[in-house]
PDB file of N, CA and C in Angstrom:
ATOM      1  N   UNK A   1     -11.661  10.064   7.563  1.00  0.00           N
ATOM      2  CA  UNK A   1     -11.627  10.943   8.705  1.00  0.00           C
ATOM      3  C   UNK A   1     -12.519  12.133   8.401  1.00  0.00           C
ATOM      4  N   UNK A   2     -13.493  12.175   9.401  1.00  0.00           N
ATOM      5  CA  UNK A   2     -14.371  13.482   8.966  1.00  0.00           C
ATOM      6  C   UNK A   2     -13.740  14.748  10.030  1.00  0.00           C
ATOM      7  N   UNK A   3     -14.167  16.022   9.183  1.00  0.00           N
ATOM      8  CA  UNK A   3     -13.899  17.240   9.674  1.00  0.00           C
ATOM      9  C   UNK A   3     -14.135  17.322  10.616  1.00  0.00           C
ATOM     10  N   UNK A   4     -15.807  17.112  11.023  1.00  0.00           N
ATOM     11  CA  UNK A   4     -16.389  17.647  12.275  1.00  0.00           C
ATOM     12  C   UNK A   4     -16.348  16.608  12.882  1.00  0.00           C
ATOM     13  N   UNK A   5     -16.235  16.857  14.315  1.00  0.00           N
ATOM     14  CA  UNK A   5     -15.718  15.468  15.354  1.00  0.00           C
ATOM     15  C   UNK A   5     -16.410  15.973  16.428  1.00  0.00           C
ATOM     16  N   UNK A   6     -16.871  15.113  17.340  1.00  0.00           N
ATOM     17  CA  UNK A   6     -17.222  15.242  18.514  1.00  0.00           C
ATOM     18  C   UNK A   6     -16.442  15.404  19.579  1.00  0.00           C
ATOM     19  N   UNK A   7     -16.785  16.336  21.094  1.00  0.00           N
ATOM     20  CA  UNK A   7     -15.284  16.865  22.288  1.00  0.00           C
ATOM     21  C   UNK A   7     -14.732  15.453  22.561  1.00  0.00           C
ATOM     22  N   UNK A   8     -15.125  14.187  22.440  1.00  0.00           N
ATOM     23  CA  UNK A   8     -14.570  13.574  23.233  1.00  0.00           C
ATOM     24  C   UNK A   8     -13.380  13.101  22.383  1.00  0.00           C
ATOM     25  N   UNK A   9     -13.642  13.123  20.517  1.00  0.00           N
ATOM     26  CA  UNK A   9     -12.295  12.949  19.589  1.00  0.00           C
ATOM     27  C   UNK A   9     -11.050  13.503  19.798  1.00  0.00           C
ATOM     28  N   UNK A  10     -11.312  15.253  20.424  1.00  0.00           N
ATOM     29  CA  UNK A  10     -10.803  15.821  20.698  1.00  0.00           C
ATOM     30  C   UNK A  10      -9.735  15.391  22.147  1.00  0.00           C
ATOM     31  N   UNK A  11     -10.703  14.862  22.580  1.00  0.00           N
ATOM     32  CA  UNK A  11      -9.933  14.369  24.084  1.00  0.00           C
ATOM     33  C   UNK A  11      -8.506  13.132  23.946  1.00  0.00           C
ATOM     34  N   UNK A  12      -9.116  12.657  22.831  1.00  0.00           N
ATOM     35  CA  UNK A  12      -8.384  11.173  22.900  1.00  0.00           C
ATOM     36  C   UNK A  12      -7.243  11.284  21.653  1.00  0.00           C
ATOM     37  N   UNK A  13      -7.762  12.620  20.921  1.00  0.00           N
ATOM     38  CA  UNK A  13      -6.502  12.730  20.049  1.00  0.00           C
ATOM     39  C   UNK A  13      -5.826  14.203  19.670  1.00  0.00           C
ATOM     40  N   UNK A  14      -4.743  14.628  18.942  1.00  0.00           N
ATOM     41  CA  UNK A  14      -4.202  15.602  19.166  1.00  0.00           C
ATOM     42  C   UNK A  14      -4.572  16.118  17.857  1.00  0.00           C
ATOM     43  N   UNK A  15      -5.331  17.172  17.892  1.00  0.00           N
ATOM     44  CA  UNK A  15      -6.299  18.326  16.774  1.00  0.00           C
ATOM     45  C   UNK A  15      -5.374  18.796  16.235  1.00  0.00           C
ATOM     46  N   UNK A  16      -3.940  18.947  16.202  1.00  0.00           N
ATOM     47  CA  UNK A  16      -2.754  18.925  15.402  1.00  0.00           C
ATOM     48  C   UNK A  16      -2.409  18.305  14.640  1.00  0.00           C
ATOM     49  N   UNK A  17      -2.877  17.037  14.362  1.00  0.00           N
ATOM     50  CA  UNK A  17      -1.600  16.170  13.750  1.00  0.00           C
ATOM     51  C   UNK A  17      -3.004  16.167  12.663  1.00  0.00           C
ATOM     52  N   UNK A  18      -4.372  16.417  12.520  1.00  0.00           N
ATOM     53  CA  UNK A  18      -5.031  16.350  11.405  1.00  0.00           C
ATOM     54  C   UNK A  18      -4.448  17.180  10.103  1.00  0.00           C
ATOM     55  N   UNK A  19      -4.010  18.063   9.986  1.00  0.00           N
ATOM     56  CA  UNK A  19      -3.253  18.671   8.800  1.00  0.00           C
ATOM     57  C   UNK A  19      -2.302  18.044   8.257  1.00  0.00           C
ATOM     58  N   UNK A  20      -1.695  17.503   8.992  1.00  0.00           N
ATOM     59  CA  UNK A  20      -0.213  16.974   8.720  1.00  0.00           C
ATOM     60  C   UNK A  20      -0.553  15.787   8.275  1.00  0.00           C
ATOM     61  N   UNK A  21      -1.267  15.245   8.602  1.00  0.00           N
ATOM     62  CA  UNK A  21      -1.891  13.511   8.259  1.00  0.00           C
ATOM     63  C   UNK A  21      -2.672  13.418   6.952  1.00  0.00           C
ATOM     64  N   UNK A  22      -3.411  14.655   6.523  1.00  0.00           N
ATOM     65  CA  UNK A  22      -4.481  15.205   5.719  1.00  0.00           C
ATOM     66  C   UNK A  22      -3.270  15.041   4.327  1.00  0.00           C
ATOM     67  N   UNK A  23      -2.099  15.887   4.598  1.00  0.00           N
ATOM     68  CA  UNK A  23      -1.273  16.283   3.982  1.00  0.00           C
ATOM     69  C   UNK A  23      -0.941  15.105   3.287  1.00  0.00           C
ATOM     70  N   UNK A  24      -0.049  14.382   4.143  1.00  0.00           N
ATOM     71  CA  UNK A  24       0.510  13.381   3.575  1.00  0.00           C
ATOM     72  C   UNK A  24      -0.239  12.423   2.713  1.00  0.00           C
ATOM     73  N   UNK A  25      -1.521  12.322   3.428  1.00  0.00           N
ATOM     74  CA  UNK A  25      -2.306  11.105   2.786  1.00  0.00           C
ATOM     75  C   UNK A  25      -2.434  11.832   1.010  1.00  0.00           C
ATOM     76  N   UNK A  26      -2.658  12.737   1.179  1.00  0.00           N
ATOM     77  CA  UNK A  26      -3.199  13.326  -0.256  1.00  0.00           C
ATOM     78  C   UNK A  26      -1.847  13.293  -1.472  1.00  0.00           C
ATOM     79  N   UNK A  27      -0.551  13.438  -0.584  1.00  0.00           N
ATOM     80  CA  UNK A  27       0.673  13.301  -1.007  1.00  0.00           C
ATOM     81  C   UNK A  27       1.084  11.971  -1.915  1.00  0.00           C
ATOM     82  N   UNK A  28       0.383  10.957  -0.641  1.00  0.00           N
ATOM     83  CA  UNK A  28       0.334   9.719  -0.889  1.00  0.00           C
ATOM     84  C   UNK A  28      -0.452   8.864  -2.104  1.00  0.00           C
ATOM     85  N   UNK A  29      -1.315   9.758  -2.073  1.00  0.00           N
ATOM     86  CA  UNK A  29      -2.466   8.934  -3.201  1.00  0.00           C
ATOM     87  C   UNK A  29      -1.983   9.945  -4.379  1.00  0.00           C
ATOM     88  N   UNK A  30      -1.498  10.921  -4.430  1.00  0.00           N
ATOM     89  CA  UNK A  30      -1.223  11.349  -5.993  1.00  0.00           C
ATOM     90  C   UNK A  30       0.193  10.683  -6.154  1.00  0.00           C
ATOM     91  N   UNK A  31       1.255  10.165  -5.657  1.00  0.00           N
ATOM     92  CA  UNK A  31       2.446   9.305  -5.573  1.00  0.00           C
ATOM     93  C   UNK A  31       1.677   7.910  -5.963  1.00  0.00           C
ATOM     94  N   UNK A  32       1.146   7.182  -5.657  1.00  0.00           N
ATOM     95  CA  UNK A  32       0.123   5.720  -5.957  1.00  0.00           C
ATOM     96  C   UNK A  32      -0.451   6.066  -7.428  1.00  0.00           C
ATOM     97  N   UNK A  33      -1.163   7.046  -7.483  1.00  0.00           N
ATOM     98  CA  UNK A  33      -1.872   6.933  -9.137  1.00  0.00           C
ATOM     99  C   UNK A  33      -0.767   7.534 -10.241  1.00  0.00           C
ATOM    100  N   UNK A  34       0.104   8.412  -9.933  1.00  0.00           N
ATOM    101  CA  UNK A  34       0.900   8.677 -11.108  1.00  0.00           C
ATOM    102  C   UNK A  34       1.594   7.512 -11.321  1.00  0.00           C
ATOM    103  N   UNK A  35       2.946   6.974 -10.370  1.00  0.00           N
ATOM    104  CA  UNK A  35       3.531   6.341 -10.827  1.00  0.00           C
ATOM    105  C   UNK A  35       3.455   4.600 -10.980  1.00  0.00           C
ATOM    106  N   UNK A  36       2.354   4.283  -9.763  1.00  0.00           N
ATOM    107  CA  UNK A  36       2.236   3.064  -9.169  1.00  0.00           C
ATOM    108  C   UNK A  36       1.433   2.217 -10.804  1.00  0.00           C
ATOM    109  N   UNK A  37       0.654   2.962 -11.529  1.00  0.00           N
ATOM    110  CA  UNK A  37      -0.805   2.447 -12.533  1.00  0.00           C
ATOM    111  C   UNK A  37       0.483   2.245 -13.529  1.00  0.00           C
ATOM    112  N   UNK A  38       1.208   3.145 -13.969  1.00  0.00           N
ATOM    113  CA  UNK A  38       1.588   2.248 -15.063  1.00  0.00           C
ATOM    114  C   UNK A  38       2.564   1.160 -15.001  1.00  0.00           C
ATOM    115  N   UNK A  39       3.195   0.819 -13.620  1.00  0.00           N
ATOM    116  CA  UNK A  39       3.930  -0.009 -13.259  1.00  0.00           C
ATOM    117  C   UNK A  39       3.433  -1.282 -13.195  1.00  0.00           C
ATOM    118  N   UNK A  40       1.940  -1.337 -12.482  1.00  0.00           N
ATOM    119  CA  UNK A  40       0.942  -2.205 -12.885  1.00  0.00           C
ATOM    120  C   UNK A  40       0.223  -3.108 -13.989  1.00  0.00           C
ATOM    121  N   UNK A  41       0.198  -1.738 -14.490  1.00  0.00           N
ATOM    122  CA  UNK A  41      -0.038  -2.345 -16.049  1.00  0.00           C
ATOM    123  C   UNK A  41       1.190  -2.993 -16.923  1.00  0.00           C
ATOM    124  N   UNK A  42       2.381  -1.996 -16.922  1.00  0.00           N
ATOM    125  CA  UNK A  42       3.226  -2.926 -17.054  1.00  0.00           C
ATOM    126  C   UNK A  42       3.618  -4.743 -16.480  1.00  0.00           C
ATOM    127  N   UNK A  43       3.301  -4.810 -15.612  1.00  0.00           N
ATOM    128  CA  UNK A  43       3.922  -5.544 -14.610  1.00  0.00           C
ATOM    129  C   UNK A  43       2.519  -6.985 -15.393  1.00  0.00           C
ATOM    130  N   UNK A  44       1.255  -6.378 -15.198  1.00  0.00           N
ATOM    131  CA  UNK A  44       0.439  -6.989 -15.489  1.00  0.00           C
ATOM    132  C   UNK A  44       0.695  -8.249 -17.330  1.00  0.00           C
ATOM    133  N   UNK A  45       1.250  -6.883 -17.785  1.00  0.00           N
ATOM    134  CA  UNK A  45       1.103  -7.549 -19.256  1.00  0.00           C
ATOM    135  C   UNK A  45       2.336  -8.307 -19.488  1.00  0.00           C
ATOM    136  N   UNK A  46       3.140  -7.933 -18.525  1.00  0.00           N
ATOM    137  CA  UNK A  46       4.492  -8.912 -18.591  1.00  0.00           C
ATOM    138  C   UNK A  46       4.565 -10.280 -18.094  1.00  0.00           C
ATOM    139  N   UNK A  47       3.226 -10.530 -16.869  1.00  0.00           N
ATOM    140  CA  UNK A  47       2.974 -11.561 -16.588  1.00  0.00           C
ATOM    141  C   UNK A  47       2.345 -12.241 -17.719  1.00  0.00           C
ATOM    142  N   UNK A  48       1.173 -11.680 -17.953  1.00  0.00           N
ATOM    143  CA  UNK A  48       0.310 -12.391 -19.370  1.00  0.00           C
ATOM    144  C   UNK A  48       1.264 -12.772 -20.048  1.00  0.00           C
ATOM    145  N   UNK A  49       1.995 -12.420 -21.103  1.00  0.00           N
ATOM    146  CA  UNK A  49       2.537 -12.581 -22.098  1.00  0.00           C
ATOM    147  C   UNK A  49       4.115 -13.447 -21.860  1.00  0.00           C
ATOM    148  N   UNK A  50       4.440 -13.377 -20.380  1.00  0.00           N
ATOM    149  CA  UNK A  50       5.332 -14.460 -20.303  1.00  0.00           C
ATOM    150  C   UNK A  50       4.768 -16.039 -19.899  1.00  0.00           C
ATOM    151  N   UNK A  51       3.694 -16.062 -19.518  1.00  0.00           N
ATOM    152  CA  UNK A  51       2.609 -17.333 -19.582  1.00  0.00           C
ATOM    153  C   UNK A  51       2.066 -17.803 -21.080  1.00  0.00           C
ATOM    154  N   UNK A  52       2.039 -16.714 -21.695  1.00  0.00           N
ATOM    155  CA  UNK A  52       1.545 -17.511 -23.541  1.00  0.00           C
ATOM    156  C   UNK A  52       2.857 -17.646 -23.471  1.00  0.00           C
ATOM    157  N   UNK A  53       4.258 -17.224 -23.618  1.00  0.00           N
ATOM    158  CA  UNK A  53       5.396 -17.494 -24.542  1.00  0.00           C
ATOM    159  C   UNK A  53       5.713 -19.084 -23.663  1.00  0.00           C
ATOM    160  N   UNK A  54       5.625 -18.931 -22.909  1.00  0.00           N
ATOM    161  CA  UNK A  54       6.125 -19.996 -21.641  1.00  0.00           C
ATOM    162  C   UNK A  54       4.811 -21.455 -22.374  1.00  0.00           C
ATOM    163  N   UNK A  55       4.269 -20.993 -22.131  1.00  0.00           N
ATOM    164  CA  UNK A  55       3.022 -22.194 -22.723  1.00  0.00           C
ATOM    165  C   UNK A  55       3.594 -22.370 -24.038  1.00  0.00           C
ATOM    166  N   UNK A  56       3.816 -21.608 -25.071  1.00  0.00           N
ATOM    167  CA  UNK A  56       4.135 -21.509 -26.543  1.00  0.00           C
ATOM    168  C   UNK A  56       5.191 -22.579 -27.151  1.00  0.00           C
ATOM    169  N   UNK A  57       6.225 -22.375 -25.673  1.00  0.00           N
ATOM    170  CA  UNK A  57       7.694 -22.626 -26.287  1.00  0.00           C
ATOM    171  C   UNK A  57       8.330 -23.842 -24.784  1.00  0.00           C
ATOM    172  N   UNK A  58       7.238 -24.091 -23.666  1.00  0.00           N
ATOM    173  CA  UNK A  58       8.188 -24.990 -22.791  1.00  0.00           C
ATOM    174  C   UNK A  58       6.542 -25.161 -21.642  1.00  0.00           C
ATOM    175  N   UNK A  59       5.996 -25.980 -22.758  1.00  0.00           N
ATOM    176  CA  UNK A  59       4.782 -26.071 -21.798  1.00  0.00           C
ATOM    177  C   UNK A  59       4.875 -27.169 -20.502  1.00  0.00           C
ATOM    178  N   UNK A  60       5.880 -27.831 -20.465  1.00  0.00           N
ATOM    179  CA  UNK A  60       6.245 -28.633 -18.847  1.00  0.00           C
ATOM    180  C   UNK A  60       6.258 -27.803 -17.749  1.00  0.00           C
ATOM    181  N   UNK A  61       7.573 -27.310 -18.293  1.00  0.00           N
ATOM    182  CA  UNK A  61       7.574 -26.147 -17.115  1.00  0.00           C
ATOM    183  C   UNK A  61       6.608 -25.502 -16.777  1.00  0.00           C
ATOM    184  N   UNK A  62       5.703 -24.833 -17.466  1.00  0.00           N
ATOM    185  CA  UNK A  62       5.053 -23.500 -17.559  1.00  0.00           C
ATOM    186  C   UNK A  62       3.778 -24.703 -16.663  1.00  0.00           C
ATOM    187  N   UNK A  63       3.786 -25.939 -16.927  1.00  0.00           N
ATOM    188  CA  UNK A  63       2.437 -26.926 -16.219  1.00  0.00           C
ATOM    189  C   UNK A  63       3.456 -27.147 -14.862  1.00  0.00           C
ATOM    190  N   UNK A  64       4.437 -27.213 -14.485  1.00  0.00           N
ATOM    191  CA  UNK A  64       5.083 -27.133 -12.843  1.00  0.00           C
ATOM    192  C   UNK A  64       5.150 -25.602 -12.051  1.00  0.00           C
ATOM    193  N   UNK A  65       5.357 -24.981 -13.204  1.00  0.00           N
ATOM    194  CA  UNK A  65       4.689 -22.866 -12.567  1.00  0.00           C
ATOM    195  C   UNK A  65       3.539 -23.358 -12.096  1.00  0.00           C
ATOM    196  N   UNK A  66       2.380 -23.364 -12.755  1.00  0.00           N
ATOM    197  CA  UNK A  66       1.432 -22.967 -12.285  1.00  0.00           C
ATOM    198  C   UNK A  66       0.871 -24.202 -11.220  1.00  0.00           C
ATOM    199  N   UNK A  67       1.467 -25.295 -11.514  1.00  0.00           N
ATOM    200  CA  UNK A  67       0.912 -26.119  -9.682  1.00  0.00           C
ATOM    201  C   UNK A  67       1.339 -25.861  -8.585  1.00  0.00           C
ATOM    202  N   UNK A  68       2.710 -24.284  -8.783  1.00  0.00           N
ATOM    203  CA  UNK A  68       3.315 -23.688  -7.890  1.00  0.00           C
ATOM    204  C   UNK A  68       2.649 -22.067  -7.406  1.00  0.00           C
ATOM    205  N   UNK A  69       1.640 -21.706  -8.221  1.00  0.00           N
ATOM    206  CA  UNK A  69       1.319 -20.935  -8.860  1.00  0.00           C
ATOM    207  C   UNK A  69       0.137 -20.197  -7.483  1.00  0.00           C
ATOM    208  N   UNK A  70      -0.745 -21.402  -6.901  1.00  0.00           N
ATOM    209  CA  UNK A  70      -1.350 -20.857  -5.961  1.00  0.00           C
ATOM    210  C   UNK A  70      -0.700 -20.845  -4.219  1.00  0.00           C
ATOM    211  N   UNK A  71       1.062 -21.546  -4.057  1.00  0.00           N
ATOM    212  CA  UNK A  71       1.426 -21.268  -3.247  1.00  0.00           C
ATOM    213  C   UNK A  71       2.219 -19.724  -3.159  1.00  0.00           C
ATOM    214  N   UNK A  72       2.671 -19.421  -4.312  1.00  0.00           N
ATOM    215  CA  UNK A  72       3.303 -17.875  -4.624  1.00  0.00           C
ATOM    216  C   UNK A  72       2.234 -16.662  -4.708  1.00  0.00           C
ATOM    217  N   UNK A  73       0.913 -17.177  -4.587  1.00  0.00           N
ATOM    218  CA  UNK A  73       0.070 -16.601  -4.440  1.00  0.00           C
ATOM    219  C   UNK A  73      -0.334 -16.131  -2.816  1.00  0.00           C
ATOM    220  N   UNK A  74      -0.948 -17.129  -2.023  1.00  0.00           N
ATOM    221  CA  UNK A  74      -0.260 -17.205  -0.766  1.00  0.00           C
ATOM    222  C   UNK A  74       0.662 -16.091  -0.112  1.00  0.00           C
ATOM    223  N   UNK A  75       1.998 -16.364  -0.901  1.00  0.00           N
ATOM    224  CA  UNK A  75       3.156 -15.523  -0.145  1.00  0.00           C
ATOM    225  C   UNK A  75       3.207 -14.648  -0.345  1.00  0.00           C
ATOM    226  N   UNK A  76       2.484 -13.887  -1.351  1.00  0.00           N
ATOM    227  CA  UNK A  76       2.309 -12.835  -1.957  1.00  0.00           C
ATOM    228  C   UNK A  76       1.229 -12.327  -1.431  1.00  0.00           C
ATOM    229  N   UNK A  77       0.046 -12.428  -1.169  1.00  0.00           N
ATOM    230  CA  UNK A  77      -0.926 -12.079  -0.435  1.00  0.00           C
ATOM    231  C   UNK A  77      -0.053 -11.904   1.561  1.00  0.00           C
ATOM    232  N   UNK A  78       0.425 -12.595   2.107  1.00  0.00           N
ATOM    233  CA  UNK A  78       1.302 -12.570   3.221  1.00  0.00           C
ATOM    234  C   UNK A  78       2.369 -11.433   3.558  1.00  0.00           C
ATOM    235  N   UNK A  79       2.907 -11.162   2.135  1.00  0.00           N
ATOM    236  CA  UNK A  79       3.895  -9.822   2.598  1.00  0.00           C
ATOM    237  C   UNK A  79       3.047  -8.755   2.290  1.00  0.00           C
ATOM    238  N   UNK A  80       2.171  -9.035   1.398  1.00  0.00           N
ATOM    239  CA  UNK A  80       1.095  -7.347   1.527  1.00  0.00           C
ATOM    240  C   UNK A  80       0.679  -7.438   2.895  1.00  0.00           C
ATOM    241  N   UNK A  81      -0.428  -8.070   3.574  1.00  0.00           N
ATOM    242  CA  UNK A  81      -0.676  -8.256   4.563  1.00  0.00           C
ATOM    243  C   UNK A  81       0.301  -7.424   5.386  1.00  0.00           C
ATOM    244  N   UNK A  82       1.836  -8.067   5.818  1.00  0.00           N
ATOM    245  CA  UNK A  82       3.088  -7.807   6.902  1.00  0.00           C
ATOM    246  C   UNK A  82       3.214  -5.964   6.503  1.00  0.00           C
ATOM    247  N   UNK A  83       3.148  -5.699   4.903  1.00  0.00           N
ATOM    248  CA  UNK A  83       3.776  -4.474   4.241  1.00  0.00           C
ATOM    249  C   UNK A  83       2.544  -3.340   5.181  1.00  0.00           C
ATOM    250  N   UNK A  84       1.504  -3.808   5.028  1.00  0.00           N
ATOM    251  CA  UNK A  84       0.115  -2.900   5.210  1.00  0.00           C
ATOM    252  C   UNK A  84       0.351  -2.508   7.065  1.00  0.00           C
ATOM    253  N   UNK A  85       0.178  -3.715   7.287  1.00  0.00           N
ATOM    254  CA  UNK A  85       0.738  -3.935   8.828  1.00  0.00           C
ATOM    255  C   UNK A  85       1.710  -2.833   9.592  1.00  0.00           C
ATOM    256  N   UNK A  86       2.794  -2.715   8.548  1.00  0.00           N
ATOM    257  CA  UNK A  86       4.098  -1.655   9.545  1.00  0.00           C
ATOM    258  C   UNK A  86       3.910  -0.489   8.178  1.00  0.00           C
ATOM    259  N   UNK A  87       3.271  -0.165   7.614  1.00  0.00           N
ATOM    260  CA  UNK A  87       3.002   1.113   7.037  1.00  0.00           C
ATOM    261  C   UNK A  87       1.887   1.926   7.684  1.00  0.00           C
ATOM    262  N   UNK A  88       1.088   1.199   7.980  1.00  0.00           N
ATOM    263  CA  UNK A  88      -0.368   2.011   9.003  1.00  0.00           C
ATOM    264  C   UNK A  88       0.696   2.152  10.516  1.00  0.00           C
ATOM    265  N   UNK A  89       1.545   1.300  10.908  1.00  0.00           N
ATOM    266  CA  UNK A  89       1.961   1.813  12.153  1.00  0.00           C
ATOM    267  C   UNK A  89       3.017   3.387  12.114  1.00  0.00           C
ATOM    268  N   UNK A  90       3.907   3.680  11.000  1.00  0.00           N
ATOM    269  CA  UNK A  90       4.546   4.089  10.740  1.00  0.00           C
ATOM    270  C   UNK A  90       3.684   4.949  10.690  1.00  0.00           C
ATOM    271  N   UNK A  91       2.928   5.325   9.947  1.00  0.00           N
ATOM    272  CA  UNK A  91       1.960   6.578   9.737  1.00  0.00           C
ATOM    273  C   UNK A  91       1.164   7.101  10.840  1.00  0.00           C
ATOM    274  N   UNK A  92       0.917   6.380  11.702  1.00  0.00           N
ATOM    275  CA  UNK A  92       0.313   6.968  13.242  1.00  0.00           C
ATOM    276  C   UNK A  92       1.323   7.309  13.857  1.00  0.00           C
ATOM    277  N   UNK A  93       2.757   6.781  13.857  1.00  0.00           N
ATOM    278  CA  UNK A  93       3.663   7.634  14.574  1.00  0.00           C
ATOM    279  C   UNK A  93       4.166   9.264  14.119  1.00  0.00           C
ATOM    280  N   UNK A  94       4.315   8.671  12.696  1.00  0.00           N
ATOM    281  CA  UNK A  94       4.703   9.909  12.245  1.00  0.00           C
ATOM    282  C   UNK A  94       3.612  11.298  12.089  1.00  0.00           C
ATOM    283  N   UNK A  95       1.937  10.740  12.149  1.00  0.00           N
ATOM    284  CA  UNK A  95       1.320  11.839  12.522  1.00  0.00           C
ATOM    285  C   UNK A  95       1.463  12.015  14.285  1.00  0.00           C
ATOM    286  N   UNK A  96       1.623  11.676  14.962  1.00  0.00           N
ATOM    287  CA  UNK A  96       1.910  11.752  16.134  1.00  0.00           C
ATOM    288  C   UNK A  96       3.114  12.752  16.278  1.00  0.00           C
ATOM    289  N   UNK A  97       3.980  12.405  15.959  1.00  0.00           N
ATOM    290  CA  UNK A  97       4.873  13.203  16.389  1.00  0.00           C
ATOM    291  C   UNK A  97       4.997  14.514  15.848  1.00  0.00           C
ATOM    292  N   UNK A  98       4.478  14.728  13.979  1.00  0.00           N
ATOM    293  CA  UNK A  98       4.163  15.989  13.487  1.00  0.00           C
ATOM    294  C   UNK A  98       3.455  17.042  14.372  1.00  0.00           C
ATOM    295  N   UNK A  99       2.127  16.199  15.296  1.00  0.00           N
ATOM    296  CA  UNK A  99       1.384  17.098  15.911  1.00  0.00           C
ATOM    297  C   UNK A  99       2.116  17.453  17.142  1.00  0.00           C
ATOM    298  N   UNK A 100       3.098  16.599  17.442  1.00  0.00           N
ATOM    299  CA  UNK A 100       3.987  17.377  18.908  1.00  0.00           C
ATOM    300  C   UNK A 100       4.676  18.416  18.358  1.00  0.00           C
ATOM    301  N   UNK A 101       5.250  18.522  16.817  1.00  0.00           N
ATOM    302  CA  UNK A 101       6.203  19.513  16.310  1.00  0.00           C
ATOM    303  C   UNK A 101       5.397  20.189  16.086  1.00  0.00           C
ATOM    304  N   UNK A 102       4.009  20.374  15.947  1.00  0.00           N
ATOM    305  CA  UNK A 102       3.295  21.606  15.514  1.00  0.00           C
ATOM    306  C   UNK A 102       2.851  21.981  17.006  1.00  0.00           C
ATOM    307  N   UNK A 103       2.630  21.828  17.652  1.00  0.00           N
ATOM    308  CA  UNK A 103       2.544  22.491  19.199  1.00  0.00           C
ATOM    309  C   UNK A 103       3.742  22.593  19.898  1.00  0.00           C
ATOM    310  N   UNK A 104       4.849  22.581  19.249  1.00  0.00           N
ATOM    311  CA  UNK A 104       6.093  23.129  19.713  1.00  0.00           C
ATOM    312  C   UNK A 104       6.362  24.303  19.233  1.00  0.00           C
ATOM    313  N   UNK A 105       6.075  24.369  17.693  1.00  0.00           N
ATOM    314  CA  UNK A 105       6.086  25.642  17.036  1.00  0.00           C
ATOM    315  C   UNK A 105       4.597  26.442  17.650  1.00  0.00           C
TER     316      UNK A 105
END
């Protein structure tokens, strides 16, 4: 979102709710890099290393995981998708309505 906007941005949206939206987003991305990266990384190396032990110690199974491996992939790609979906809607309402509470005040 750029600063400077042209009258007709102005027309079609409420020059209020940019602070409040500004706000949050910035809220948002220092909440994502503090806590989200090492959860990741965690999360990451727990996968790795339960695929060597799994290969190590029960390689049948670990060969029926992974021919399962690109449908859980799939479903997993599907609820990000649905998650992304009603989080961008949620966030246009809620800057929406911030900018009615800031032209109330």
């Amino acid at each position: 979102m750029c600063l400077e906007q042209d009258a007709k941005y102005y027309d079609e949206h409420n020059p209020t709710e940019m602070a409040s939206k500004i706000s949050r987003e910035c809220t948002a991305i220092q909440t994502g890099l503090s806590e989200k990266s090492g959860q990741i990384l965690q999360a990451a190396f727990g996968f790795t290393m339960g695929y060597v032990f799994a290969f190590t110690f029960g390689w049948r199974f670990t060969a029926v995981l992974m021919g399962c491996f690109p449908v859980m992939m799939m479903l997993g790609a599907a609820v990000g998708v649905i998650f992304k979906k009603g989080i961008s809607e949620e966030m246009r309402s809620y800057s929406q309505s911030a900018g009615y509470a800031e032209q109330a005040l």
